[in-house]
N, C-alpha and C. Protein backbone atom coordinates (compact mmCIF):
# COMPACT_ATOMS: atom_id res chain seq x y z
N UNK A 1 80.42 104.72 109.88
CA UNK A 1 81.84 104.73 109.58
C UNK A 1 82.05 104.32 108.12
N UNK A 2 82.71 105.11 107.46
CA UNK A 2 83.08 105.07 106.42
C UNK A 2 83.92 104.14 106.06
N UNK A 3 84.45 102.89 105.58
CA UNK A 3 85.18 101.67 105.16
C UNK A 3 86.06 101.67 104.15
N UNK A 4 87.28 101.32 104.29
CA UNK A 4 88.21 100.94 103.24
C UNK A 4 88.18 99.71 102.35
N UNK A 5 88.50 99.13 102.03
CA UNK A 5 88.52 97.89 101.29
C UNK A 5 89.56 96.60 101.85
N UNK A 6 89.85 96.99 103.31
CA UNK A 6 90.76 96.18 104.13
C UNK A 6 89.31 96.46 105.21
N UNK A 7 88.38 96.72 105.13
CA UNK A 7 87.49 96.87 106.09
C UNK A 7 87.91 97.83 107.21
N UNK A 8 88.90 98.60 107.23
CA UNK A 8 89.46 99.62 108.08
C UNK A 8 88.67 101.07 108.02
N UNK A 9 88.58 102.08 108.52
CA UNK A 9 88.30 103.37 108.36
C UNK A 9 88.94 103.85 107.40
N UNK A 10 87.97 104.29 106.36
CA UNK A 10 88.96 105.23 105.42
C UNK A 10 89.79 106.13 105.51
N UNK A 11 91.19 106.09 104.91
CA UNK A 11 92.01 107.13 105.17
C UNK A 11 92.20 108.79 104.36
N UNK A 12 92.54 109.33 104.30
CA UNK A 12 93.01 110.52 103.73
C UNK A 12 93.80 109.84 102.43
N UNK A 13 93.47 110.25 101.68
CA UNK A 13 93.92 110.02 100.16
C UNK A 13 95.26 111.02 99.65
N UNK A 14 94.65 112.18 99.81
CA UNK A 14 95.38 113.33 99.59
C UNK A 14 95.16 114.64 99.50
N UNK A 15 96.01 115.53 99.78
CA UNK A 15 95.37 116.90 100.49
C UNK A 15 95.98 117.98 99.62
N UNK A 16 96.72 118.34 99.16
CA UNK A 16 98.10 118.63 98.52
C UNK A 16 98.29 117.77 97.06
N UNK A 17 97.43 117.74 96.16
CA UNK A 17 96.21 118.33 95.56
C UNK A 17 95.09 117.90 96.50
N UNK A 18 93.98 118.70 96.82
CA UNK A 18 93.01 118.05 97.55
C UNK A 18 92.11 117.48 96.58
N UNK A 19 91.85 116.05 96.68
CA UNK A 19 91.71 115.68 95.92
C UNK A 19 89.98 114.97 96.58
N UNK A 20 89.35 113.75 95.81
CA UNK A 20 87.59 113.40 95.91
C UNK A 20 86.70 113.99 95.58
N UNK A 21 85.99 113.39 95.22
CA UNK A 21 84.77 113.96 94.64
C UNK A 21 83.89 115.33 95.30
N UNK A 22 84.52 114.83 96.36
CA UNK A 22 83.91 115.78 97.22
C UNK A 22 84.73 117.07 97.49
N UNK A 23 86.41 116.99 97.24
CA UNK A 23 87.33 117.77 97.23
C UNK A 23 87.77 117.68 99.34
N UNK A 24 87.70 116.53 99.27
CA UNK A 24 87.54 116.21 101.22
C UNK A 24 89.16 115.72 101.39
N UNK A 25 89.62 115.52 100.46
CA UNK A 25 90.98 114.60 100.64
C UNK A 25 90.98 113.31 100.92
N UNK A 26 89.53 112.64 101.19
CA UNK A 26 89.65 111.25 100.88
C UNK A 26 88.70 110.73 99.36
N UNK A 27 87.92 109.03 99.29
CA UNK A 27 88.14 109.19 98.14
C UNK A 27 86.45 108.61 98.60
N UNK A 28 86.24 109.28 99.41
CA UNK A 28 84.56 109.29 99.46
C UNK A 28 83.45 109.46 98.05
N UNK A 29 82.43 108.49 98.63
CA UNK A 29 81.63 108.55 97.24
C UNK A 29 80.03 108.58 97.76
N UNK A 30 79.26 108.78 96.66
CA UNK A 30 77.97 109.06 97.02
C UNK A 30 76.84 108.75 96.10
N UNK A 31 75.54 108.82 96.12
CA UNK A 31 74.92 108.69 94.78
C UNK A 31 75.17 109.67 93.49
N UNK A 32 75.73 110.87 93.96
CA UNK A 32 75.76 111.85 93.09
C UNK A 32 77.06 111.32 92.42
N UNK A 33 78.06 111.03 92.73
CA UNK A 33 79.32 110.44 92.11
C UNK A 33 78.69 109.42 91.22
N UNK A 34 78.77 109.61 89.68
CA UNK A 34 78.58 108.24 88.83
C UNK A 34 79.83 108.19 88.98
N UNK A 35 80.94 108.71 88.58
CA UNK A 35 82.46 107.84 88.18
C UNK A 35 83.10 107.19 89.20
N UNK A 36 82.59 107.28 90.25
CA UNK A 36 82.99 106.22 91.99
C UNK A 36 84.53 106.71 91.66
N UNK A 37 84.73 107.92 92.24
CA UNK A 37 86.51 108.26 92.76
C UNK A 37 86.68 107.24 93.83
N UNK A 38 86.98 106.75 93.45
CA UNK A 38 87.26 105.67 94.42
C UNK A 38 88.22 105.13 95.22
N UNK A 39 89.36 105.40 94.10
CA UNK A 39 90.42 104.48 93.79
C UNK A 39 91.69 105.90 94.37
N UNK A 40 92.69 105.19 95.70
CA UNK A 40 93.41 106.00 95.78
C UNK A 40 94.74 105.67 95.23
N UNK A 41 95.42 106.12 94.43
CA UNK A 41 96.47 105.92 93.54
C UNK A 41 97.21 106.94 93.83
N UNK A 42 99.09 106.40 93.87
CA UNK A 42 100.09 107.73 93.51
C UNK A 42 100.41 107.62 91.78
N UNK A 43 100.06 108.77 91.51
CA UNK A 43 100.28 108.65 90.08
C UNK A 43 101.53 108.83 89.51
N UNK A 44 101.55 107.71 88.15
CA UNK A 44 103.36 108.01 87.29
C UNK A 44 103.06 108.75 86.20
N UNK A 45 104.28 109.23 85.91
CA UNK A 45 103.64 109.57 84.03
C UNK A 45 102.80 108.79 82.77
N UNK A 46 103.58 107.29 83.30
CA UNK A 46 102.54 106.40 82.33
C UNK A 46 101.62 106.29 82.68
N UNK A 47 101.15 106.29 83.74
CA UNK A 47 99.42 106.18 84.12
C UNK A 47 99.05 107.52 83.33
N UNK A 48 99.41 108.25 83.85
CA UNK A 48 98.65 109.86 83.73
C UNK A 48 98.18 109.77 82.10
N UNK A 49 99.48 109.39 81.24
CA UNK A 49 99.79 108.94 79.77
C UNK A 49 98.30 108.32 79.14
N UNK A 50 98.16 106.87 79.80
CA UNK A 50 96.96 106.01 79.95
C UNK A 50 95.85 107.18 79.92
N UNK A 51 95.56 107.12 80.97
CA UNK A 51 94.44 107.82 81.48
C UNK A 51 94.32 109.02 80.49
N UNK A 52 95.40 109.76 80.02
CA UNK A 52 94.72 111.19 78.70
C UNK A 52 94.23 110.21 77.23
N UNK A 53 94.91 109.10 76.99
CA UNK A 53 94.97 108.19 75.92
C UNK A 53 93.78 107.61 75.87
N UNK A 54 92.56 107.58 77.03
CA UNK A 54 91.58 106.90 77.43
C UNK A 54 90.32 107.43 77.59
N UNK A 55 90.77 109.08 77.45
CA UNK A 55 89.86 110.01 77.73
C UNK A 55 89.91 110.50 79.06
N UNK A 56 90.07 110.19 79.77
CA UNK A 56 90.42 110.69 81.55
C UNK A 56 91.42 111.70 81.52
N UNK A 57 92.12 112.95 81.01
CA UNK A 57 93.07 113.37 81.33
C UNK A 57 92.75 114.27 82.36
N UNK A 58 93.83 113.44 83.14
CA UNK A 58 94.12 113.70 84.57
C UNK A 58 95.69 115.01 84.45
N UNK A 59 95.92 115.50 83.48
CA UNK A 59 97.17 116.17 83.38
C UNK A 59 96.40 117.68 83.30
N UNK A 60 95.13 117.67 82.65
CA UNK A 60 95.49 119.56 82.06
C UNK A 60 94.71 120.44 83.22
N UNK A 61 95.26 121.27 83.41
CA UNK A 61 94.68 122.10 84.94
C UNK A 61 92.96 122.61 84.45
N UNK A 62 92.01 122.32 85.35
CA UNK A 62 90.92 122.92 85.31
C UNK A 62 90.12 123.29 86.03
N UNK A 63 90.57 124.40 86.24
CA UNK A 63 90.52 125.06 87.72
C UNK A 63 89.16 125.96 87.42
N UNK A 64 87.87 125.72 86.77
CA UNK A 64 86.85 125.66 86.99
C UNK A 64 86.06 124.38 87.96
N UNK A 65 86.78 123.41 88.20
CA UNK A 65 86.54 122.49 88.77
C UNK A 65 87.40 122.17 90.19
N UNK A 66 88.00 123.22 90.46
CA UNK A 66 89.26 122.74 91.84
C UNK A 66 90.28 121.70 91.02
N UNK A 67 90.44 121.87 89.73
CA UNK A 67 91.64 120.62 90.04
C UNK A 67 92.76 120.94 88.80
N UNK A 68 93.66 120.89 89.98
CA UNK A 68 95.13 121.88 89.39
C UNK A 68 96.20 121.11 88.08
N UNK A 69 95.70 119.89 87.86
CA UNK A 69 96.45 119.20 87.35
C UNK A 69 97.46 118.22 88.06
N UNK A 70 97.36 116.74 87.37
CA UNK A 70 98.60 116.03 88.03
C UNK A 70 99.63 115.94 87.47
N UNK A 71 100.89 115.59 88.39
CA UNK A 71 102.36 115.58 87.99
C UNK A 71 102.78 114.21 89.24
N UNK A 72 103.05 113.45 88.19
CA UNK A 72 104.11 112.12 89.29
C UNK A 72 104.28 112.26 90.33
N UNK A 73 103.74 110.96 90.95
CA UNK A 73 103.75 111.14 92.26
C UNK A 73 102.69 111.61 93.40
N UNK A 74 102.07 112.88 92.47
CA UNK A 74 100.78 113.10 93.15
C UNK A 74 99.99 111.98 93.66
N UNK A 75 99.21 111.87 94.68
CA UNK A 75 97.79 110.89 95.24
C UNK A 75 96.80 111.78 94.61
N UNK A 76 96.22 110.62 94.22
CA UNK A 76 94.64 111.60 93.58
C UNK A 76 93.75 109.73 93.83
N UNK A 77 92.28 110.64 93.52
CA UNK A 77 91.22 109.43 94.05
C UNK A 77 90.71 109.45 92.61
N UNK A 78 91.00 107.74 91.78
CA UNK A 78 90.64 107.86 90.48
C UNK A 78 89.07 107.37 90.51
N UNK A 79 88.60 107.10 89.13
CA UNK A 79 87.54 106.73 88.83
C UNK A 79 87.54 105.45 88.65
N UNK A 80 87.29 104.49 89.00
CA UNK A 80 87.14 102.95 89.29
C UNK A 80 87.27 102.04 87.49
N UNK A 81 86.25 102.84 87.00
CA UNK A 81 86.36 102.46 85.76
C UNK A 81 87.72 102.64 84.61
N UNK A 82 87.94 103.76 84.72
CA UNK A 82 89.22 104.37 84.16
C UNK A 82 90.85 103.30 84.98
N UNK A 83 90.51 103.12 85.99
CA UNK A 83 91.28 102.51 86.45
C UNK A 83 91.48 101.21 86.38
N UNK A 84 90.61 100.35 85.94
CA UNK A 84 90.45 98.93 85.83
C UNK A 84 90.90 99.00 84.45
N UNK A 85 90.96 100.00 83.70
CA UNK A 85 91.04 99.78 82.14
C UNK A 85 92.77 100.05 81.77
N UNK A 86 92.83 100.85 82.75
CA UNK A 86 94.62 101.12 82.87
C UNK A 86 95.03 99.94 83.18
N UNK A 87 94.48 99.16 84.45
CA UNK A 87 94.90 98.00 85.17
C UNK A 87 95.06 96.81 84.13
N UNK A 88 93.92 96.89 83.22
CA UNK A 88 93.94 95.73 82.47
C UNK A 88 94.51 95.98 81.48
N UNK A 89 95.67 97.08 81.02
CA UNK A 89 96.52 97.15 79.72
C UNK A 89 97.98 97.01 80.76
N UNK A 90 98.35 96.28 81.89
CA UNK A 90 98.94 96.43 82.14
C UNK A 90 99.90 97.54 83.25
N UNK A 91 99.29 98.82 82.74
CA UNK A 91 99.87 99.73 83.76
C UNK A 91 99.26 99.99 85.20
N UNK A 92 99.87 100.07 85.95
CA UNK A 92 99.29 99.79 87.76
C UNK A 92 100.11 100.25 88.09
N UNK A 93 99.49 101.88 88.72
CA UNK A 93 100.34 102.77 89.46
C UNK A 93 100.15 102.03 91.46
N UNK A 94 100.69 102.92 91.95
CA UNK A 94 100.67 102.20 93.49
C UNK A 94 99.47 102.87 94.31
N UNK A 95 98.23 102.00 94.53
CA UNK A 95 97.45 101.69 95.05
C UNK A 95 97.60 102.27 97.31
N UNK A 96 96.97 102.93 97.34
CA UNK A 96 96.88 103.08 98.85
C UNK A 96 95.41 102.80 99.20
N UNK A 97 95.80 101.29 99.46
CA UNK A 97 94.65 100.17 99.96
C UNK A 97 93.72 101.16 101.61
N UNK A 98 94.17 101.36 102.12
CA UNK A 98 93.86 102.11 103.40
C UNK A 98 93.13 103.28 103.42
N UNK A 99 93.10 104.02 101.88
CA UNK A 99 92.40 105.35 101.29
C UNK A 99 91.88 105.36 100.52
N UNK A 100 91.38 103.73 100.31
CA UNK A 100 90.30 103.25 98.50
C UNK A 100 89.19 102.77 99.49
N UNK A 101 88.21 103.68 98.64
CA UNK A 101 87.02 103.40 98.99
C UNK A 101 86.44 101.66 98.66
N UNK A 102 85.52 101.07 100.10
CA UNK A 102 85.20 99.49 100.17
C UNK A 102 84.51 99.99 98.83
N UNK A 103 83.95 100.33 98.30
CA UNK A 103 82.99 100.64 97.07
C UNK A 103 83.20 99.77 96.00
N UNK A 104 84.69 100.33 95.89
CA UNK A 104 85.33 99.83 94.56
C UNK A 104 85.35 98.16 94.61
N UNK A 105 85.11 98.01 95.45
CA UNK A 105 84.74 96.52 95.27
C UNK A 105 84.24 95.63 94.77
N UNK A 106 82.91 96.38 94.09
CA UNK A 106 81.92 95.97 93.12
C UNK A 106 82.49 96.31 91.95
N UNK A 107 83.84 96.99 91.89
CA UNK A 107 84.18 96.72 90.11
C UNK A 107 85.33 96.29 90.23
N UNK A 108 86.53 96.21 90.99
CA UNK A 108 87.28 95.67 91.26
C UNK A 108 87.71 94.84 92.29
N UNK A 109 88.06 93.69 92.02
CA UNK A 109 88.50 92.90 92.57
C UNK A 109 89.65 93.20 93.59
N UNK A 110 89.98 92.55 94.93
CA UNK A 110 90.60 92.94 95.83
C UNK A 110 91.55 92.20 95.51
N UNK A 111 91.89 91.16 94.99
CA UNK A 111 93.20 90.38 94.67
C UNK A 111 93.35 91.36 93.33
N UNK A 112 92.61 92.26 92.84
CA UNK A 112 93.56 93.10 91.69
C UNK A 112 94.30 94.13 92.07
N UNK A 113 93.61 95.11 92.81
CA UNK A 113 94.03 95.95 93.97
C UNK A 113 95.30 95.68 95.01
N UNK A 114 95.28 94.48 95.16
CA UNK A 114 96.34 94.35 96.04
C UNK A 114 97.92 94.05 95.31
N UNK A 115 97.72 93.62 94.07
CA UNK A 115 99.00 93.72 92.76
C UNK A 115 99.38 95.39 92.82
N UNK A 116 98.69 96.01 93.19
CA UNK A 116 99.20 97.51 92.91
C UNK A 116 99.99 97.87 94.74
N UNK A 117 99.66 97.41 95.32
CA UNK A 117 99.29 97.85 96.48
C UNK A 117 100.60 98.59 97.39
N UNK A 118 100.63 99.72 98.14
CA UNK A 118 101.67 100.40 98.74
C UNK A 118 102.26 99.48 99.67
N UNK A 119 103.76 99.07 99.57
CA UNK A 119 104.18 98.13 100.84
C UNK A 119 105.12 99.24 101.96
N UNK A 120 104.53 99.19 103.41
CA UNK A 120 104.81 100.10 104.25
C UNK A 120 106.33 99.48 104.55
């Protein structure tokens, strides 16, 4: 069984972009994944902003790769690293604790994760 970072079953991240490394809709990872998609996030413009500013652009469509481009709001499964670096300038889009891979654990902290975190 695959694990969340609440120790729950991982959830579906997002489908509508289908999004993971794997293109599965969750934010499954593997040895072949170096960038650990890990991280399930709804994205804002300032993140997205971040993330092209950082080298990650998550905005321009490249659909040699399955991936259509993001626009606000989208769920997408980020890269752990890219994300801690957004996290630590401040910007922290909203986190879906229930669809982040336990992984990310080893680079992020769960009391950081949970500052972002979706309240149901």
């Amino acid at each position: 069984m695959v694990k969340n970072v609440l120790g729950g079953v991982l959830q579906t991240c997002c489908v509508d972009p289908l999004t993971g490394f794997y293109r599965d809709g969750k934010c499954n990872t593997g040895p072949d994944d170096f960038g650990k998609h890990t991280v399930c996030v709804i994205v804002t413009d300032e993140f997205l902003q971040h993330q092209r500013s950082i080298g990650n652009d998550l905005i321009t469509p490249r659909p040699e790769f399955n991936f259509p481009g993001l626009k606000a709001g989208n769920g997408w499964c980020v890269c752990a690293g890219p994300f801690k670096r957004s996290f630590d300038a401040g910007i922290r889009p909203t986190v879906r604790l229930e669809a982040t891979h336990e992984n990310v654990l080893e680079d992020i902290p769960l009391e950081d994760l949970l500052k972002c975190a979706r309240v149901n």
